[in-house]
N, C-alpha and C. Protein backbone atom coordinates (compact mmCIF):
# COMPACT_ATOMS: atom_id res chain seq x y z
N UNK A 1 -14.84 -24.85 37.67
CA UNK A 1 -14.27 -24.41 36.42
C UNK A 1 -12.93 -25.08 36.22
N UNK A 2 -12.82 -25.44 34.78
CA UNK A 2 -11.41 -26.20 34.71
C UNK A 2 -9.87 -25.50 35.16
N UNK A 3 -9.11 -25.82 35.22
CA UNK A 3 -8.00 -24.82 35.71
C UNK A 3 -7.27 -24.22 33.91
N UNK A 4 -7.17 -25.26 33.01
CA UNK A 4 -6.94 -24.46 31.89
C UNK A 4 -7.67 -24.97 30.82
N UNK A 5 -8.53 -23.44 30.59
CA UNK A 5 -9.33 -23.64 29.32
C UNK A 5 -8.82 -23.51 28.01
N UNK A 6 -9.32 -24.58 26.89
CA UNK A 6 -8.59 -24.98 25.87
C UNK A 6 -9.58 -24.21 24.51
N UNK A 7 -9.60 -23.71 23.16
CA UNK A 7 -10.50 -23.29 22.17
C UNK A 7 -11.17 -25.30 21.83
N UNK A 8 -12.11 -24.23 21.11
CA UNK A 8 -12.93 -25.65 20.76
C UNK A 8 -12.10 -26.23 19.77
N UNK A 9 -11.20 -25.82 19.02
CA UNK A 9 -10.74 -26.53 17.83
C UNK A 9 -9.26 -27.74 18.78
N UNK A 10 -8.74 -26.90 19.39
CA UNK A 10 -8.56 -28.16 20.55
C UNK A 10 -8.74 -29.40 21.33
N UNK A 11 -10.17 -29.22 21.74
CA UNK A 11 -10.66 -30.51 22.34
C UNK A 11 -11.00 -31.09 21.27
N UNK A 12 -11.30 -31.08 20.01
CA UNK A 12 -11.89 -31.10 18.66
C UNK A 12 -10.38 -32.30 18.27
N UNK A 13 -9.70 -31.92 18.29
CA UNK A 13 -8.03 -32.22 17.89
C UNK A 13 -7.94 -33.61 18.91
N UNK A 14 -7.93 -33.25 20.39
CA UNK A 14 -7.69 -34.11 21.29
C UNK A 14 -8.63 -35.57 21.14
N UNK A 15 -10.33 -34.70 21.25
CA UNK A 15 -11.10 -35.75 20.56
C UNK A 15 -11.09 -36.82 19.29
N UNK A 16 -10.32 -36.30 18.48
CA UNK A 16 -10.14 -36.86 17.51
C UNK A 16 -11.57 -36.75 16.29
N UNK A 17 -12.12 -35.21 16.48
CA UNK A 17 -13.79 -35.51 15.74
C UNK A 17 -13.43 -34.46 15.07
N UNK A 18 -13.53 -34.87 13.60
CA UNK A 18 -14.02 -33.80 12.72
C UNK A 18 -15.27 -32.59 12.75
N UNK A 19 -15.01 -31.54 11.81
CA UNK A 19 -15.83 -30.71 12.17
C UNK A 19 -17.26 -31.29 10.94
N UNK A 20 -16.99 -31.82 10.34
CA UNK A 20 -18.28 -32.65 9.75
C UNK A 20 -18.91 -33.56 10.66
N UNK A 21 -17.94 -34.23 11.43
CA UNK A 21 -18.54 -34.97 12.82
C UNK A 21 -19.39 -34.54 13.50
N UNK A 22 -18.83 -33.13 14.10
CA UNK A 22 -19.14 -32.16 15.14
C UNK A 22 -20.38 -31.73 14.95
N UNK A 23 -20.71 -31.17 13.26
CA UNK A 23 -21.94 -30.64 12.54
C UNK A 23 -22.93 -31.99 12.61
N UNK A 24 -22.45 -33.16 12.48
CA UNK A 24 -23.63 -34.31 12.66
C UNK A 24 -23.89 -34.38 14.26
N UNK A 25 -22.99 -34.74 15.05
CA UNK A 25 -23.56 -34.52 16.48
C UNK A 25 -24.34 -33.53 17.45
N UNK A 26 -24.29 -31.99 16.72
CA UNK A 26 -24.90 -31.14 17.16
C UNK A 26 -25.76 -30.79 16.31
N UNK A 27 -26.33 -30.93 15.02
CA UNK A 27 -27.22 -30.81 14.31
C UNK A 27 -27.02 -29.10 13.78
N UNK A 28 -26.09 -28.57 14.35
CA UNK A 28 -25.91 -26.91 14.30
C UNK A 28 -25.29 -27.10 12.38
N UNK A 29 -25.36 -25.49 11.70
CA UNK A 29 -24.76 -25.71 10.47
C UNK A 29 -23.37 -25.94 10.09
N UNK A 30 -22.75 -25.95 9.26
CA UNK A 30 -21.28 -26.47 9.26
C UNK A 30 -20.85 -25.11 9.14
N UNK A 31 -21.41 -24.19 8.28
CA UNK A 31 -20.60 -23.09 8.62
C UNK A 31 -20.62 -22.44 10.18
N UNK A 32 -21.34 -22.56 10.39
CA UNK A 32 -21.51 -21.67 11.90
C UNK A 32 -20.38 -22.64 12.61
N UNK A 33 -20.21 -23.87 12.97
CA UNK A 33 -19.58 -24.61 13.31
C UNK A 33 -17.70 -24.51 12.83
N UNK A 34 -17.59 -24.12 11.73
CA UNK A 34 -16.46 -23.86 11.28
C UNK A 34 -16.04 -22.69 11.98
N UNK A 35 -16.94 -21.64 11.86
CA UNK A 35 -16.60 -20.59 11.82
C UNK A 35 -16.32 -20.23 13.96
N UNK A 36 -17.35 -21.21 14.61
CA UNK A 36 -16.66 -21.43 15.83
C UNK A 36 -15.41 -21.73 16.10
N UNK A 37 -15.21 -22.61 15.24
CA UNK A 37 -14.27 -23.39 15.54
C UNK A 37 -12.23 -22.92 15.26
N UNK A 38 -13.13 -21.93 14.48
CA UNK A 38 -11.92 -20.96 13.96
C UNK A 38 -11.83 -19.87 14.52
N UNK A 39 -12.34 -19.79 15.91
CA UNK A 39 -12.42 -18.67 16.53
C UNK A 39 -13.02 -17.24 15.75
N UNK A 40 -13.46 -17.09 14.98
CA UNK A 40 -14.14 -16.43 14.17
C UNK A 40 -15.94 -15.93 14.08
N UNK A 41 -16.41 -16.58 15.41
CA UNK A 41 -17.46 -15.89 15.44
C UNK A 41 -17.67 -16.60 17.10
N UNK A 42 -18.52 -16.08 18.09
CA UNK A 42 -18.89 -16.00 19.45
C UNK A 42 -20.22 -17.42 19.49
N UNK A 43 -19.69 -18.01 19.92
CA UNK A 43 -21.32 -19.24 20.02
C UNK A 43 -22.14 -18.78 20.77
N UNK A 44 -23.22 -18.68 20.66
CA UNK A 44 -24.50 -18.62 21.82
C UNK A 44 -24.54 -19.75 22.95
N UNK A 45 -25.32 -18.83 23.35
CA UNK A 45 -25.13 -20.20 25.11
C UNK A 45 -25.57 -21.55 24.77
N UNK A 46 -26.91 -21.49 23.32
CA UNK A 46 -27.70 -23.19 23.34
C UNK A 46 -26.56 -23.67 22.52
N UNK A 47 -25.48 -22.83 21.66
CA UNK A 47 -24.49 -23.68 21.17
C UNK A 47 -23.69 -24.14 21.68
N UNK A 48 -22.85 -23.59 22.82
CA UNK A 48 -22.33 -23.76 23.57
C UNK A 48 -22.64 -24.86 24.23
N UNK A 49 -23.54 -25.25 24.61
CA UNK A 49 -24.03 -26.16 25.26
C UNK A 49 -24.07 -27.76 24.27
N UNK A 50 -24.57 -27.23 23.03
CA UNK A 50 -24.21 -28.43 22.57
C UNK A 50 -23.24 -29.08 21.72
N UNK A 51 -22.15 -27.61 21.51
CA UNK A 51 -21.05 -28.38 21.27
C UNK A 51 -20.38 -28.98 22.35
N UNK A 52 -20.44 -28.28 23.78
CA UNK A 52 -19.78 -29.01 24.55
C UNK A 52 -20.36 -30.12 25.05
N UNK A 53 -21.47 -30.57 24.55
CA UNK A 53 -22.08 -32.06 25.28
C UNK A 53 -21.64 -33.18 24.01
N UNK A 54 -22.07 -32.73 22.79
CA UNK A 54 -21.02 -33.85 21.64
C UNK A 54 -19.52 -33.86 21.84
N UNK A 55 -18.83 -33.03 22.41
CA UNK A 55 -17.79 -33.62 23.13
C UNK A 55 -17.23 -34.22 24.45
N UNK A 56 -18.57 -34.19 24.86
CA UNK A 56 -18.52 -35.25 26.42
C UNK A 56 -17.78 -34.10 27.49
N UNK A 57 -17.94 -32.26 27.25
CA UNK A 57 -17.13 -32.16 28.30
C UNK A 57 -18.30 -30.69 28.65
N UNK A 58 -17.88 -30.15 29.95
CA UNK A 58 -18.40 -29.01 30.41
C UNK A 58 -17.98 -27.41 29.11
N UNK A 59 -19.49 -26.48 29.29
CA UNK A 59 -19.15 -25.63 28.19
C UNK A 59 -17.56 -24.90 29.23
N UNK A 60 -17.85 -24.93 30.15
CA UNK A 60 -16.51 -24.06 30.91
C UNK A 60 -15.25 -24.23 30.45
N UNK A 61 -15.28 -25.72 30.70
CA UNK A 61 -13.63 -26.27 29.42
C UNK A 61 -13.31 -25.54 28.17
N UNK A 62 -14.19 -25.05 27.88
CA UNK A 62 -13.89 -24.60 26.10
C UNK A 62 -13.58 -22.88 26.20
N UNK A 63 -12.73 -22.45 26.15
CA UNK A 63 -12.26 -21.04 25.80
C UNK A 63 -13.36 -20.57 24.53
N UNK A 64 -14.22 -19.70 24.86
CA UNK A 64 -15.18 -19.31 23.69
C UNK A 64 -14.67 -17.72 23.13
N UNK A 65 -13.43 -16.95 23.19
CA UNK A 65 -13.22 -16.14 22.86
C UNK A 65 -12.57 -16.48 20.98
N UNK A 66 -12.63 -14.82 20.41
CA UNK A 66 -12.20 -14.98 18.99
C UNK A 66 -10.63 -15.23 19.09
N UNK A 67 -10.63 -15.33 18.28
CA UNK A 67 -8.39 -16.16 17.70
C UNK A 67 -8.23 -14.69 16.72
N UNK A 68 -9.36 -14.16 15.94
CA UNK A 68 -9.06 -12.91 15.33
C UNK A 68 -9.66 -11.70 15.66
N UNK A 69 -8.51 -11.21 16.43
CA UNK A 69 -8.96 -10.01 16.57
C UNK A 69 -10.70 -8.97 15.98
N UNK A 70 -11.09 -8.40 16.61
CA UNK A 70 -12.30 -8.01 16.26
C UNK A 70 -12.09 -6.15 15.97
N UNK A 71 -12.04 -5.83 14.28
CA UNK A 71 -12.15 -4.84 14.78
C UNK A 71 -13.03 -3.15 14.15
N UNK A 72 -12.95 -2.64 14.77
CA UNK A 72 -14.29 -1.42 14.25
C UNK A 72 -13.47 -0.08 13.65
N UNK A 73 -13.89 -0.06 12.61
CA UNK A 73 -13.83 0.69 11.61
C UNK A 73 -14.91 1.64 11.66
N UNK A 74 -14.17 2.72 11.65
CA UNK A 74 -15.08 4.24 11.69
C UNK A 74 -14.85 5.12 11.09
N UNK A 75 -15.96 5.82 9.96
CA UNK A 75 -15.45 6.97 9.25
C UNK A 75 -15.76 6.73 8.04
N UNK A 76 -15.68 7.34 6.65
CA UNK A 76 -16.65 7.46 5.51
C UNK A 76 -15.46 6.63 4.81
N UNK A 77 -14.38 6.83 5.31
CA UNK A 77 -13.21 6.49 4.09
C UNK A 77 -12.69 7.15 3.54
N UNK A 78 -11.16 6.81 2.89
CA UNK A 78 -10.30 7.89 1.54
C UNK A 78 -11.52 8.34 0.69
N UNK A 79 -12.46 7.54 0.24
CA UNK A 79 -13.73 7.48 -1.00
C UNK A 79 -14.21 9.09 -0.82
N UNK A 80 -14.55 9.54 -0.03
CA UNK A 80 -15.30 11.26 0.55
C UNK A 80 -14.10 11.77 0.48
N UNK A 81 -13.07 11.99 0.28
CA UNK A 81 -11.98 12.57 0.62
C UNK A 81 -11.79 13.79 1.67
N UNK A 82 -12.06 13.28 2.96
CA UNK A 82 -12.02 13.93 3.90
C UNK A 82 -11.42 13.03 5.26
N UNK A 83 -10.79 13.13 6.02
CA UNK A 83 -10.22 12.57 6.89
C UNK A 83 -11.90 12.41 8.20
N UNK A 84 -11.89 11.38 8.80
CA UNK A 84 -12.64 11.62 10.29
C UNK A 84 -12.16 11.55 11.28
């Protein structure tokens, strides 16, 4: 395992590859790809795998956690006017 793992929009930067690049080398969609890339949604392992092979590096290198916070909302809302 690398000693410090970097987000994909990082090696992305270092690489010098656009995320239209990225979407042609992995064949994956551009939004899903954006939306990786913005830390904004979790890649699956076959993505994982092939974003990190169009960038020539191990998926381990790539920090796959979100950049925005994730968070859960519970309860009917002000709308019912009742507290939960």
């Amino acid at each position: 395992m690398a000693a410090v793992m970097k987000p994909l929009a990082r090696h992305m930067e270092e690489a010098g590859i656009s995320v239209s690049q990225l979407v042609t080398m992995t064949g994956l969609d551009a939004k899903l790809v954006t939306a990786i890339a913005g830390g904004n949604y979790t890649a699956s392992p076959a993505q994982r795998e092939r974003l990190a092979a169009a960038l020539g590096i191990s998926k381990d290198e790539i920090s796959w956690e979100h950049a925005v916070p994730v968070e859960h909302l519970r309860g009917n809302g002000p709308q019912c006017g009742r507290p939960t």
